[in-house]
C-alpha atoms as a PDB file:
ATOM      1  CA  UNK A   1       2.510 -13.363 -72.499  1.00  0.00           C
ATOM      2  CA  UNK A   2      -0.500 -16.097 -73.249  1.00  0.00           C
ATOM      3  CA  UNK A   3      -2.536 -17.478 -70.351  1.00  0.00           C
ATOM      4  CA  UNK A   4      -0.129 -20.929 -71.022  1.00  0.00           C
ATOM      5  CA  UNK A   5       3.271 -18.722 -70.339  1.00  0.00           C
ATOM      6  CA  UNK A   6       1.456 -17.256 -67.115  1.00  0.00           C
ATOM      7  CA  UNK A   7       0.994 -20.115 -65.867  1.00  0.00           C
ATOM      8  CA  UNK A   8       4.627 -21.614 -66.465  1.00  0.00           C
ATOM      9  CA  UNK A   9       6.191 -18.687 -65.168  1.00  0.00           C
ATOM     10  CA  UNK A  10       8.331 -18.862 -62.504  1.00  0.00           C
ATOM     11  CA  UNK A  11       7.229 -17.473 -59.019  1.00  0.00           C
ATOM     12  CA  UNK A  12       9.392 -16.846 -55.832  1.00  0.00           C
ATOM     13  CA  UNK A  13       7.407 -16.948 -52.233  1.00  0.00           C
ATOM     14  CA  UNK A  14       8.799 -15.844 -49.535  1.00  0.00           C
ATOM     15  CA  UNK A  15       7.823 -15.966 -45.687  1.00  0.00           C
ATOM     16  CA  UNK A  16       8.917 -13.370 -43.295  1.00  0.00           C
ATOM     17  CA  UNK A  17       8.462 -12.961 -39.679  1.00  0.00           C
ATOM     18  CA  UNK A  18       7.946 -10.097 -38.267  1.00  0.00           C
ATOM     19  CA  UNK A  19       8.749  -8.838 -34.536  1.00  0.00           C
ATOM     20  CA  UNK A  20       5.284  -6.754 -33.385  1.00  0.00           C
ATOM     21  CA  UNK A  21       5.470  -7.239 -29.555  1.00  0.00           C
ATOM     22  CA  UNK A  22       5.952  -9.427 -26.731  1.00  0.00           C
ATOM     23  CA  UNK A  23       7.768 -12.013 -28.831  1.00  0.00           C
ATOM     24  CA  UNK A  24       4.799 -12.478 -30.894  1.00  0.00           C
ATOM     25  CA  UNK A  25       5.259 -12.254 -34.640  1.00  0.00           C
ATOM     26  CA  UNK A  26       2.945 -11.075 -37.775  1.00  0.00           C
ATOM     27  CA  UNK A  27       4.026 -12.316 -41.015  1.00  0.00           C
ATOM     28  CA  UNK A  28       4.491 -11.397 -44.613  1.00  0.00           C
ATOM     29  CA  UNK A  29       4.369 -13.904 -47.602  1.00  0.00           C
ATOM     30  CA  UNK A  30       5.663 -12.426 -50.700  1.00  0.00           C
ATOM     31  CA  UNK A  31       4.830 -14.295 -54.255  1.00  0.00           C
ATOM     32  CA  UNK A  32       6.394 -12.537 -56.847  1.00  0.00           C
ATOM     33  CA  UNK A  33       7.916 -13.620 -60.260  1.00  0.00           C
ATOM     34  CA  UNK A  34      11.520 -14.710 -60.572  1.00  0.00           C
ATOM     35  CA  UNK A  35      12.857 -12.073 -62.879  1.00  0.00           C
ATOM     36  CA  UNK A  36      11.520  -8.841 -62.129  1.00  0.00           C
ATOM     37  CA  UNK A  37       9.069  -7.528 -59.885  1.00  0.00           C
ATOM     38  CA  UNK A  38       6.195  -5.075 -60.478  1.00  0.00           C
ATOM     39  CA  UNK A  39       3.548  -2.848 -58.422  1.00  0.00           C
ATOM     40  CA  UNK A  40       3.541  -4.190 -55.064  1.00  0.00           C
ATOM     41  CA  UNK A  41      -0.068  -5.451 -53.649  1.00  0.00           C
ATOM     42  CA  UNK A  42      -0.798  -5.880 -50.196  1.00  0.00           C
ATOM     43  CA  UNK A  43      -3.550  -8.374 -48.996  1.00  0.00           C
ATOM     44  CA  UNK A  44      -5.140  -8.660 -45.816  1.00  0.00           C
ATOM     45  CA  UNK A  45      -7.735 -11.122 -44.844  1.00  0.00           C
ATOM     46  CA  UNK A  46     -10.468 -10.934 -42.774  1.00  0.00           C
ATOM     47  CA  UNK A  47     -11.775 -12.380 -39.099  1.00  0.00           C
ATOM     48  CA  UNK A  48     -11.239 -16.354 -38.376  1.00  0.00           C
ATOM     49  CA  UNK A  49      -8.581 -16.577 -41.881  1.00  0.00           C
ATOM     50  CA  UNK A  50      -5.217 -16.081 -42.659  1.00  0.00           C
ATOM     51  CA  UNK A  51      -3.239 -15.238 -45.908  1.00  0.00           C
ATOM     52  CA  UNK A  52      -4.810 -18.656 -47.716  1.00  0.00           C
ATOM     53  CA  UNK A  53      -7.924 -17.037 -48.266  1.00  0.00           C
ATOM     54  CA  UNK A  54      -5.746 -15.566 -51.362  1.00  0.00           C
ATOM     55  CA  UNK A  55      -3.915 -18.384 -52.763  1.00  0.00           C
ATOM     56  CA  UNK A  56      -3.344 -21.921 -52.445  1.00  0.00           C
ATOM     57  CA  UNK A  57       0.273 -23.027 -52.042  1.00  0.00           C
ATOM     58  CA  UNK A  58      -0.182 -26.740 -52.974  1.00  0.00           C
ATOM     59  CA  UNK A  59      -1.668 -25.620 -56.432  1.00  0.00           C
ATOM     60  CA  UNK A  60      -0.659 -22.184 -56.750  1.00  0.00           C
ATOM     61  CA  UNK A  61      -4.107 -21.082 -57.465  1.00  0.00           C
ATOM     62  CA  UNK A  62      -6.169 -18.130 -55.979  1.00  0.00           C
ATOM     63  CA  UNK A  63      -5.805 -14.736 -56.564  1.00  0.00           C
ATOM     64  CA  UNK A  64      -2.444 -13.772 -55.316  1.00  0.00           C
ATOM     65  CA  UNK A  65      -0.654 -15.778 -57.578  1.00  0.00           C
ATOM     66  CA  UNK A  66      -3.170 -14.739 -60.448  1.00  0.00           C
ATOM     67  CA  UNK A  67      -1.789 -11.536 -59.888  1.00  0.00           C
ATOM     68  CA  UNK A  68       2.000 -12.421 -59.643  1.00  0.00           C
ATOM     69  CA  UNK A  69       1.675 -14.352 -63.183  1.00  0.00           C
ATOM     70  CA  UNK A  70       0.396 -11.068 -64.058  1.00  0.00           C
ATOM     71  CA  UNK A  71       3.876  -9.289 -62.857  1.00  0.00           C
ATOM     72  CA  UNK A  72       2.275  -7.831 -59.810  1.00  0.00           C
ATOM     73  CA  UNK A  73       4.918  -8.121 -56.393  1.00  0.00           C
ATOM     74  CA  UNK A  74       2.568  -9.737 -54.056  1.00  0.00           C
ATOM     75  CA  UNK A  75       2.443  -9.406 -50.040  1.00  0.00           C
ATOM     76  CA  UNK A  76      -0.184 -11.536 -48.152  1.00  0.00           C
ATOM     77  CA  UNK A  77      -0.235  -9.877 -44.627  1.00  0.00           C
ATOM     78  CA  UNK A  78      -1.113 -12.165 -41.536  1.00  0.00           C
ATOM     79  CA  UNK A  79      -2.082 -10.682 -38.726  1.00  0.00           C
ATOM     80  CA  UNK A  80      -0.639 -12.115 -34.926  1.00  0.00           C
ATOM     81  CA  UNK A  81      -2.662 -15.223 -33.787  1.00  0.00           C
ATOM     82  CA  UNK A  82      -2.305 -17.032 -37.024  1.00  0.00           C
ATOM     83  CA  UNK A  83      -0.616 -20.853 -36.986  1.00  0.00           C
ATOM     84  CA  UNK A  84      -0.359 -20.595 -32.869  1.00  0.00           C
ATOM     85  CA  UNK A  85      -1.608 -24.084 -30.879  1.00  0.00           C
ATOM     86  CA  UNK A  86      -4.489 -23.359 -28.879  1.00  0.00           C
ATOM     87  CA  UNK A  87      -2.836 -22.292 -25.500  1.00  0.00           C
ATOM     88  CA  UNK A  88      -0.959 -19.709 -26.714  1.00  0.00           C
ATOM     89  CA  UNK A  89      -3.870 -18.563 -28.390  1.00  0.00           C
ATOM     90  CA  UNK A  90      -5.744 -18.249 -25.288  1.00  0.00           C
ATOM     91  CA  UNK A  91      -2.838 -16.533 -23.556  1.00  0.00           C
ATOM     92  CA  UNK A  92      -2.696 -13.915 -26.691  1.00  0.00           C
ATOM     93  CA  UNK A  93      -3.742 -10.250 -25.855  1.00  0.00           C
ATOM     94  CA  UNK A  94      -4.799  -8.484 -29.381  1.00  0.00           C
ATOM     95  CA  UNK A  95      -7.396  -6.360 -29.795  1.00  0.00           C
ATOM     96  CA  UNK A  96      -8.501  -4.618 -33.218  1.00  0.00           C
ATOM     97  CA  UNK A  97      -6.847  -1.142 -32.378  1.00  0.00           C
ATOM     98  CA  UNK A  98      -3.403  -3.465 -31.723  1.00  0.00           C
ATOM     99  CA  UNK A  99      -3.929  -5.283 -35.139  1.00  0.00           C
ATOM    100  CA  UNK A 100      -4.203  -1.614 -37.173  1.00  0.00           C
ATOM    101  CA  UNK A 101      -1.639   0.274 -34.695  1.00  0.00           C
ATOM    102  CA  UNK A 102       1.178  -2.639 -34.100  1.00  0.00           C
ATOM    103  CA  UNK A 103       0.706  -5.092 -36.232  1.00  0.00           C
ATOM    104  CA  UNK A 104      -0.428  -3.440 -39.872  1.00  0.00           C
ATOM    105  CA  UNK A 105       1.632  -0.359 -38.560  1.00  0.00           C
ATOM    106  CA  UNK A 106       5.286  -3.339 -39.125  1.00  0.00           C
ATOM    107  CA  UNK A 107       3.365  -4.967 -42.231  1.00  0.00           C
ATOM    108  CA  UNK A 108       3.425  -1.871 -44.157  1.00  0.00           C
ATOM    109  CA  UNK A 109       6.508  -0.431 -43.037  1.00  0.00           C
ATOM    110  CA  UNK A 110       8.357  -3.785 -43.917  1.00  0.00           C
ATOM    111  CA  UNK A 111       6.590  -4.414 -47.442  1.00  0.00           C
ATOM    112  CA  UNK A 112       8.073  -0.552 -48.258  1.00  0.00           C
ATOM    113  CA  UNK A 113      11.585  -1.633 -47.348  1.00  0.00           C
ATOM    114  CA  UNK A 114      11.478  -4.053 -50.331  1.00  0.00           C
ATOM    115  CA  UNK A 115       8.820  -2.748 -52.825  1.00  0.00           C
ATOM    116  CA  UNK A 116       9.043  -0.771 -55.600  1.00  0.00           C
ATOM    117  CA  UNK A 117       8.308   2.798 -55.408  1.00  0.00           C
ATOM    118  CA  UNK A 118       5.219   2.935 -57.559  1.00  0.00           C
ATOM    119  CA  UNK A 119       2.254   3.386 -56.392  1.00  0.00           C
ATOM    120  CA  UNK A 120       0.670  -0.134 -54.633  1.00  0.00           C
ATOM    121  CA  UNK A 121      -2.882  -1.700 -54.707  1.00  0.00           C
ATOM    122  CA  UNK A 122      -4.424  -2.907 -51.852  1.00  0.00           C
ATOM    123  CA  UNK A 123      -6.691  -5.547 -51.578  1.00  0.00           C
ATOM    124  CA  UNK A 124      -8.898  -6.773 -48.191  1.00  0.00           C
ATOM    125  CA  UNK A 125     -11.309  -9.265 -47.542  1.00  0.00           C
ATOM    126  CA  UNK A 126     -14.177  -9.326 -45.158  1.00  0.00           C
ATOM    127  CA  UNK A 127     -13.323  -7.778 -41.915  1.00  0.00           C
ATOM    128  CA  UNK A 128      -9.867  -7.257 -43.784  1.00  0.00           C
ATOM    129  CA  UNK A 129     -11.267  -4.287 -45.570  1.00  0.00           C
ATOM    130  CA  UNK A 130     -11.911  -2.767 -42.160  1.00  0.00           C
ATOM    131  CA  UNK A 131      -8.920  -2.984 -40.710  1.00  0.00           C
ATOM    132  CA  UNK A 132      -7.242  -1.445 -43.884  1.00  0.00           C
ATOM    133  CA  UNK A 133      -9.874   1.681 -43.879  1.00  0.00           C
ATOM    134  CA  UNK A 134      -8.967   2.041 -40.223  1.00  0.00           C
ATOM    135  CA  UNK A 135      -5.248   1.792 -40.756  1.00  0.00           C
ATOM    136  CA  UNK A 136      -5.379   4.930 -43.680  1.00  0.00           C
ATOM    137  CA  UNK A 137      -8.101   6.787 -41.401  1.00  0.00           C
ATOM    138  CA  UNK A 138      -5.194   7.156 -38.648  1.00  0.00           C
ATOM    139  CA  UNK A 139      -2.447   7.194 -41.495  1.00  0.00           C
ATOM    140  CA  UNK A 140      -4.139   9.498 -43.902  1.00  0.00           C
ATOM    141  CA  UNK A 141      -0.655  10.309 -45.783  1.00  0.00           C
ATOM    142  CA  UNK A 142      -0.476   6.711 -46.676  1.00  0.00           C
ATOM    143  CA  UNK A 143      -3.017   7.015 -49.031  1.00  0.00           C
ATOM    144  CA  UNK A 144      -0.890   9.179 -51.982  1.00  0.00           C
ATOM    145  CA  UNK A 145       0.991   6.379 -52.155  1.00  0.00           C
ATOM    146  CA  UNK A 146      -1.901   4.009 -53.370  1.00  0.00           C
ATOM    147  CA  UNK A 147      -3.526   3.740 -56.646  1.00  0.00           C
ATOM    148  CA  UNK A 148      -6.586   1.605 -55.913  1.00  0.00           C
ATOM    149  CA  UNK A 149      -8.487  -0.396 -53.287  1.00  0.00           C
ATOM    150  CA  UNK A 150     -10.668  -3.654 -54.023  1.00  0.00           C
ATOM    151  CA  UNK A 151     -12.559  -5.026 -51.165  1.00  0.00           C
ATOM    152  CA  UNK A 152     -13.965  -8.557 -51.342  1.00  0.00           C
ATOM    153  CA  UNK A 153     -17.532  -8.586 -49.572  1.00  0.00           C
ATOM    154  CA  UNK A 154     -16.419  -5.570 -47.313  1.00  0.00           C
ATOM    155  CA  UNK A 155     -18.460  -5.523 -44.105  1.00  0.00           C
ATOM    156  CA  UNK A 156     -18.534  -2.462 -41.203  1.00  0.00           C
ATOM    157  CA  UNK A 157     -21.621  -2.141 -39.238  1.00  0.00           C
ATOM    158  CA  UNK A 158     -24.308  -5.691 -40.028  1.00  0.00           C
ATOM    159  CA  UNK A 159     -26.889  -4.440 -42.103  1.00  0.00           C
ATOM    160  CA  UNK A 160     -30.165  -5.922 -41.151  1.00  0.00           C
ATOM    161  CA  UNK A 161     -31.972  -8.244 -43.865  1.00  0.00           C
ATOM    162  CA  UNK A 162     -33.968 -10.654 -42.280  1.00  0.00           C
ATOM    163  CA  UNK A 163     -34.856 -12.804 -39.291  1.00  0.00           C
ATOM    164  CA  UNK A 164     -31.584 -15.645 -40.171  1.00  0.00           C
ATOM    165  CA  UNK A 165     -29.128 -13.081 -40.785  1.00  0.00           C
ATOM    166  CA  UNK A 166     -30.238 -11.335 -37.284  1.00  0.00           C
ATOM    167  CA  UNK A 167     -30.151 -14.976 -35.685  1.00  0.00           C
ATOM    168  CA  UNK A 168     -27.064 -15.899 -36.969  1.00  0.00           C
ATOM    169  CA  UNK A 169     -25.516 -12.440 -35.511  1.00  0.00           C
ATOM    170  CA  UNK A 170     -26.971 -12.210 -32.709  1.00  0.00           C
ATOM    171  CA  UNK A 171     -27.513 -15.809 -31.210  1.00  0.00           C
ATOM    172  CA  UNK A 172     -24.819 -17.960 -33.517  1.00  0.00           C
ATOM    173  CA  UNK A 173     -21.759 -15.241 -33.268  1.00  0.00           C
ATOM    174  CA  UNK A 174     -22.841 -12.910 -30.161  1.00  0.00           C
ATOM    175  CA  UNK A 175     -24.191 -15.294 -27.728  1.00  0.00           C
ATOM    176  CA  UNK A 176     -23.194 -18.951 -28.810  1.00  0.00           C
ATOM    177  CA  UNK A 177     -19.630 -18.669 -30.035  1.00  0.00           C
ATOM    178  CA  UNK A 178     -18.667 -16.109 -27.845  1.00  0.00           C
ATOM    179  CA  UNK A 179     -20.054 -18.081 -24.609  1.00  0.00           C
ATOM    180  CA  UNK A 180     -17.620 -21.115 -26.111  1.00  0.00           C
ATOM    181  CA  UNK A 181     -14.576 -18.451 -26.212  1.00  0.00           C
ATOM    182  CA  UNK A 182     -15.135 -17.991 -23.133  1.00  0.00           C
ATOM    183  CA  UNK A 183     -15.006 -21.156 -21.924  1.00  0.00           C
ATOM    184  CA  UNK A 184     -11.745 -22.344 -24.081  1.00  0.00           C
ATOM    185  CA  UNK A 185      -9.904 -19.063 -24.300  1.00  0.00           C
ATOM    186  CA  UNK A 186      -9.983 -18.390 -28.001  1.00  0.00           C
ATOM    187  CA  UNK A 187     -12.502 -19.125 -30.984  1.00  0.00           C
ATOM    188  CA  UNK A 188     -12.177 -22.550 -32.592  1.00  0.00           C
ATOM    189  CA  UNK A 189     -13.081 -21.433 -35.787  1.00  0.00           C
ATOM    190  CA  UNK A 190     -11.394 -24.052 -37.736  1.00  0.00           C
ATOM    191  CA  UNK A 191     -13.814 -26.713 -35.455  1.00  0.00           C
ATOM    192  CA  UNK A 192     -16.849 -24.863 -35.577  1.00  0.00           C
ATOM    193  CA  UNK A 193     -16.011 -24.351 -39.928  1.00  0.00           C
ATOM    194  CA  UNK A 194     -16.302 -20.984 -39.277  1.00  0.00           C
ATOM    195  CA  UNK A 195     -13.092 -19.581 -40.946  1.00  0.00           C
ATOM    196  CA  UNK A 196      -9.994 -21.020 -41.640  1.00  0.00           C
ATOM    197  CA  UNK A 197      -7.775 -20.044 -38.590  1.00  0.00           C
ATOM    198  CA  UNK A 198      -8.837 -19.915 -34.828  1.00  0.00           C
ATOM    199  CA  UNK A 199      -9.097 -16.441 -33.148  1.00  0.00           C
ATOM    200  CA  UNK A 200      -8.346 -14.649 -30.120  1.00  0.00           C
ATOM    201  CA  UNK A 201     -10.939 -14.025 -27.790  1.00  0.00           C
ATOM    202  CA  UNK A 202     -10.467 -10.690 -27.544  1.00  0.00           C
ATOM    203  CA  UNK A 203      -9.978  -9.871 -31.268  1.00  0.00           C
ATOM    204  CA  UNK A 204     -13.352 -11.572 -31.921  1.00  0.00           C
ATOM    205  CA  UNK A 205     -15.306  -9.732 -29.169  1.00  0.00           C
ATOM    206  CA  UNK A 206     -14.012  -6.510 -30.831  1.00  0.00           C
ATOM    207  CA  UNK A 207     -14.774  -7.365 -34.031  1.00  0.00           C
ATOM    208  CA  UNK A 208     -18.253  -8.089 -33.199  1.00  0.00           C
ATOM    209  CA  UNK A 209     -18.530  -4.724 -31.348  1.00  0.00           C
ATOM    210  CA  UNK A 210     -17.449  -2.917 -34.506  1.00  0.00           C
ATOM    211  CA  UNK A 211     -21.121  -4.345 -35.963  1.00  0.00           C
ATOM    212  CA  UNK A 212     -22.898  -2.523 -33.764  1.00  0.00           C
ATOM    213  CA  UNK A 213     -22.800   0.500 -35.635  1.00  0.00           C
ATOM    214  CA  UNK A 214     -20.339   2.513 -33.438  1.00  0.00           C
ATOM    215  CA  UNK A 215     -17.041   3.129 -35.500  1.00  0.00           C
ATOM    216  CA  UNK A 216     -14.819   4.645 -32.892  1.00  0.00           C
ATOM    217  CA  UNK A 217     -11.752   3.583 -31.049  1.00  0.00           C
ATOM    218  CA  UNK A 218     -11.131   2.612 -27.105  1.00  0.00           C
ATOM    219  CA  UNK A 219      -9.239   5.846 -27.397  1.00  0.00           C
ATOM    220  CA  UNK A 220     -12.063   7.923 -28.949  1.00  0.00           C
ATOM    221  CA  UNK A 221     -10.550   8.032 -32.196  1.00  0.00           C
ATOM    222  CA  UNK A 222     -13.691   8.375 -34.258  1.00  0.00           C
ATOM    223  CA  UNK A 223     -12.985   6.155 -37.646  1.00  0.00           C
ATOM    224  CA  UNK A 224     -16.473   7.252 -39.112  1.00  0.00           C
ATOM    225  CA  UNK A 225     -15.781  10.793 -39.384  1.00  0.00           C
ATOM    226  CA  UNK A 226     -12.066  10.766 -40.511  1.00  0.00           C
ATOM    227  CA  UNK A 227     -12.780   8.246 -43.061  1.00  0.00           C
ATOM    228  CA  UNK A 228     -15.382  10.566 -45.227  1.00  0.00           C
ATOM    229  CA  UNK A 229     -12.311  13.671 -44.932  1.00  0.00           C
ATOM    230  CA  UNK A 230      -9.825  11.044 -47.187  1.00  0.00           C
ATOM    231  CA  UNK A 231      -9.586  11.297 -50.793  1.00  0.00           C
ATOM    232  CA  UNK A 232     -10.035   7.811 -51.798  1.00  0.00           C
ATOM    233  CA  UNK A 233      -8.548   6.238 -55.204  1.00  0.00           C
ATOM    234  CA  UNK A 234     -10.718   4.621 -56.871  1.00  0.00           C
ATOM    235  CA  UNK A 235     -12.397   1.693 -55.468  1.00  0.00           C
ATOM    236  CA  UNK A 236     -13.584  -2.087 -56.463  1.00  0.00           C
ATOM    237  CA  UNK A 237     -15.911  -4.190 -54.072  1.00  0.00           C
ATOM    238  CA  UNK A 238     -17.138  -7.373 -55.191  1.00  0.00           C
ATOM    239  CA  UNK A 239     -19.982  -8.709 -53.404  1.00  0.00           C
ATOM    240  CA  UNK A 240     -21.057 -12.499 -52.934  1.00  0.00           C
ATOM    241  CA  UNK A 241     -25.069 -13.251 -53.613  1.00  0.00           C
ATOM    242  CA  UNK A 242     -24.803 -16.698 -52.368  1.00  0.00           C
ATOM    243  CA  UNK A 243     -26.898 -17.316 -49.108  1.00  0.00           C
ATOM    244  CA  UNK A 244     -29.025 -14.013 -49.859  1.00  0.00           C
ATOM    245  CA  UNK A 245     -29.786 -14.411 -46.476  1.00  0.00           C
ATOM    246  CA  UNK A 246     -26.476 -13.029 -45.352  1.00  0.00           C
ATOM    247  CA  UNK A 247     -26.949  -9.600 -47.226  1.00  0.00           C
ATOM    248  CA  UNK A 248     -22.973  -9.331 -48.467  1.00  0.00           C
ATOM    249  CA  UNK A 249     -24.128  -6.775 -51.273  1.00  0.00           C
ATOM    250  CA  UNK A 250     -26.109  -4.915 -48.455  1.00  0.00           C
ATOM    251  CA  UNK A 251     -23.199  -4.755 -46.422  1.00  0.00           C
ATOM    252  CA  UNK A 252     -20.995  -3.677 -49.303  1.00  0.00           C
ATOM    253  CA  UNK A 253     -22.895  -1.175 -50.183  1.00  0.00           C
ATOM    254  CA  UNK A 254     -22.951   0.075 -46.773  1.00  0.00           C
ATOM    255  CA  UNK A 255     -19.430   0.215 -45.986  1.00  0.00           C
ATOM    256  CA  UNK A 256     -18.805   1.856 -49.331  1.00  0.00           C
ATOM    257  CA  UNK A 257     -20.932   4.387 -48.721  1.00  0.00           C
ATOM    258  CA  UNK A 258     -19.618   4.995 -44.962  1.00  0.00           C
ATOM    259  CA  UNK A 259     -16.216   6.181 -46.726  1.00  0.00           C
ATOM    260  CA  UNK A 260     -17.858   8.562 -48.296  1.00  0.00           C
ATOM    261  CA  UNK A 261     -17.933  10.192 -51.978  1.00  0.00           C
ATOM    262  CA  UNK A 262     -15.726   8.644 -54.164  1.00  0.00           C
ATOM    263  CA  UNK A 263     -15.019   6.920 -57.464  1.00  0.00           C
ATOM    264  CA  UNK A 264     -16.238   3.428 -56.553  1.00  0.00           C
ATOM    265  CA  UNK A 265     -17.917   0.378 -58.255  1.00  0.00           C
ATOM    266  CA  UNK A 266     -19.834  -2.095 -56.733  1.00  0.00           C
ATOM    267  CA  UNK A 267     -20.197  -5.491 -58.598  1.00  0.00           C
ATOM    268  CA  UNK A 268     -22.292  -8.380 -57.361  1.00  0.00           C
ATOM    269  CA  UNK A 269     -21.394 -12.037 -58.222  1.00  0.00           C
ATOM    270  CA  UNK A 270     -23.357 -15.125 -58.662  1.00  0.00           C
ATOM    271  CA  UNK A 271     -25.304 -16.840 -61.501  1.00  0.00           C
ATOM    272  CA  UNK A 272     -27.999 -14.515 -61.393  1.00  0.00           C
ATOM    273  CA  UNK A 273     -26.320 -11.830 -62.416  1.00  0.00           C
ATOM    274  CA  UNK A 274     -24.189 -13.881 -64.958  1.00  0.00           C
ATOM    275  CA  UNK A 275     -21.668 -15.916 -63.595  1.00  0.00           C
ATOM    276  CA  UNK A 276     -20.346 -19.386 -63.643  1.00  0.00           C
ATOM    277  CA  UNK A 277     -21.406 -20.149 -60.265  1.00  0.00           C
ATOM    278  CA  UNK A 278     -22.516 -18.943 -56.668  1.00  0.00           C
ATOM    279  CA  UNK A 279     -19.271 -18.229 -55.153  1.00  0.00           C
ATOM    280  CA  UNK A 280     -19.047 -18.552 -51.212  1.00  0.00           C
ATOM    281  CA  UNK A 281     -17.822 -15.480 -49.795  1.00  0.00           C
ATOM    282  CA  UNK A 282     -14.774 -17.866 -48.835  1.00  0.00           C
ATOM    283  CA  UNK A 283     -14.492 -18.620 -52.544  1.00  0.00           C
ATOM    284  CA  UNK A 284     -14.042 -15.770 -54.390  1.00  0.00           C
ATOM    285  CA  UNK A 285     -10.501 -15.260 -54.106  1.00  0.00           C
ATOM    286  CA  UNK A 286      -9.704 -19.016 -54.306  1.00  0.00           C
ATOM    287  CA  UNK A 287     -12.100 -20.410 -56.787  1.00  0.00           C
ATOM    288  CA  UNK A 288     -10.319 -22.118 -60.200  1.00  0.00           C
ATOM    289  CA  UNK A 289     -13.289 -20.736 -62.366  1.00  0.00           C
ATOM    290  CA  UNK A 290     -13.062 -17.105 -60.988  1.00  0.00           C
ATOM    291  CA  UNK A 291      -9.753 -16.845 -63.082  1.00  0.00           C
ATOM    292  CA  UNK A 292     -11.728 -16.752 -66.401  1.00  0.00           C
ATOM    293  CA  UNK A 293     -15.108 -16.046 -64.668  1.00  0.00           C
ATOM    294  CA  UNK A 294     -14.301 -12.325 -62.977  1.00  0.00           C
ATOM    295  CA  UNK A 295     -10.511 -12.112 -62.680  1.00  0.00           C
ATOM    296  CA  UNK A 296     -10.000 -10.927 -65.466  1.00  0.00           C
ATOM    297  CA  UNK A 297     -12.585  -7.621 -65.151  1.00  0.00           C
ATOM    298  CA  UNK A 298      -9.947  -6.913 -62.025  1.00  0.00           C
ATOM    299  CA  UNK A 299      -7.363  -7.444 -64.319  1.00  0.00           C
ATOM    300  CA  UNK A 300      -8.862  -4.805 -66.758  1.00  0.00           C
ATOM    301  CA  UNK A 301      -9.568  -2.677 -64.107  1.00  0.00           C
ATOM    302  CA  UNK A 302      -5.806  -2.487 -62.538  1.00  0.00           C
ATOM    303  CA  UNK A 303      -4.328  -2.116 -66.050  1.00  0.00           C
ATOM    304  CA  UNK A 304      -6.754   1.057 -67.145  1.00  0.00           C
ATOM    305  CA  UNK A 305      -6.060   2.875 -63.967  1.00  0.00           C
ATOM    306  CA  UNK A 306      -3.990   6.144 -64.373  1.00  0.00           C
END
C-alpha cells in the first residue's frame, strides 16, 4: 500500500466508557481500519493530557492514526478526570496508585476482550510511561504478552540540569501551581497552557512526589526494585531537545536506565541532531512533519521486531 492508499483508507474509531468506580468512568478510543484489524497498541498519555496527545480527530493526523493506516488496532487509554467540568473535578478522589490499580487495571482487561491475540505494543508519553512501568512492575505476567515499548520523553525522578529547570520544578509546579490547586480544587492546566486537560488535585500532588526520587507506593510496594527483576522487550524512547533547559534526554536516559538492563535505544530529536524541526515535547506525537521526519524509523522498528 503507497503513502496515497494509507491515507485514503478507511478507519473506524470507537469510544468506550468504562465503569472504574464510584460512577466515574475511564475510557478507551479505538482507531482501527475498516476491514481487518492487526496488532493491538495501547497508548497512554501523560500528566495534564488526554488521548489527543496521539491523534487529532478533526484531521486524523498524529500518531495513532499513523499507525492504524499502517494496519495496527489502536487503543488510546484515558485515564478518570478527563472531559469532567471543573466541580466534579474538584470533588474527584484519584491518586496515582488508583490510576495503575483501578483504572489501567479495566483499560487493559477491556482492550484484551476485543484484541487480537498477538502480541501488543505499548506506547506512553511523559508521565504516561510511568504509569505503564508501574502497571507491569505489579503485573509482571503481563509483560509475555508484549513485544515492544516506546516511550515519548519518559520522565521518573527530575534530573537536575540547571537553575530554570530547578525553578520551574520547584517554584512553577511545587509551590505556585500547587498553592492554586489548592485554592480551586483541581489544576487548571488547560488555563495555565500547561497540558491539554485539567487535573485532579490529588493526582498532581502525587505525581510531583514521584520526582522526588522515591519510587515506592503508599502501600510500600517498592516500584524501583521490581522493575530491574522484569525482562523487558525491547525498548524505544524518543527524547525532545527543544528548551535544553528542561533536560528531556536527561530524564530519558534516566528512567531507562532505572528499568534496568535491557535491549533499549535512546534517540534524541531536534534539528541538531538532524531533523526537520525542534519538536515540543507536546509535538512529537502530533506534528504533520514527524510522519516523514521520524515516523517512519518507528515504523521500521515495529516491522523488524521478532
Amino acid at each position: 500500500m503507497n503513502y496515497k492508499s494509507k491515507l485514503a483508507a478507511t478507519l473506524v474509531t470507537e469510544r468506550l466508557n468504562i465503569l472504574v468506580a464510584n460512577q466515574q468512568f475511564a475510557h478507551l478510543v479505538r482507531i482501527r481500519p475498516e476491514r481487518s484489524s492487526g496488532q493491538a497498541v495501547l497508548m497512554l498519555h501523560g500528566l495534564m493530557d488526554d488521548a489527543s496527545c496521539f491523534h487529532d480527530a478533526k484531521t486524523q493526523t498524529g500518531l495513532a492514526y499513523v499507525l492504524a493506516r499502517e494496519g495496527y488496532d489502536v487503543y488510546l487509554a484515558e485515564l478518570r478526570g478527563r472531559h469532567l467540568d471543573t466541580q466534579s473535578l474538584a470533588n474527584l478522589e484519584l491518586g496515582v496508585e488508583e490510576a495503575i490499580t483501578q483504572d489501567l487495571q479495566k483499560l487493559v482487561a477491556t482492550m484484551d476482550n476485543t484484541a487480537q491475540p498477538d502480541k501488543q505494543i505499548w506506547i506512553g508519553q511523559g508521565f504516561g510511561s510511568l504509569l505503564l512501568a508501574n502497571y507491569l512492575a505489579r503485573n509482571p505476567a503481563k509483560l509475555t504478552t508484549i513485544q515492544t515499548l516506546v516511550h515519548f520523553s519518559p520522565f521518573r525522578e527530575s534530573q537536575p540540569t540547571g537553575a530554570v529547570k530547578s525553578f520551574w520544578v520547584n517554584w512553577v509546579h511545587r509551590r505556585g501551581v500547587s498553592l492554586l490547586g489548592k485554592v480551586l480544587g483541581y489544576i487548571p492546566a488547560v488555563k495555565l497552557k500547561l497540558g491539554r486537560a485539567n487535573e485532579s488535585l490529588g493526582f498532581y500532588q502525587e505525581a510531583l512526589h514521584c520526582l522526588n526520587g522515591t519510587w515506592q507506593s503508599k502501600d510500600g510496594f517498592d516500584y524501583l526494585a521490581e522493575v530491574k527483576k522484569l525482562d523487558w522487550p525491547p525498548s524505544l524512547y524518543f527524547a525532545s531537545l527543544h528548551r535544553s533547559w528542561r533536560g528531556s534526554e536527561t530524564d530519558a536516559r534516566a528512567f531507562m536506565f532505572d528499568l534496568g538492563d535491557h535491549n533499549a535505544r535512546l534517540i534524541k530529536l531536534g534539528r541538531q541532531v538532524g531533523n526537520q524541526k525542534n519538536y515540543k515535547r507536546s509535538e512529537l506525537c502530533l506534528h504533520e512533519t514527524a510522519e516523514q521526519d521520524y515516523y517512519p524509523l518507528l515504523l521500521n522498528w515495529l516491522k523488524e521486531l521478532p
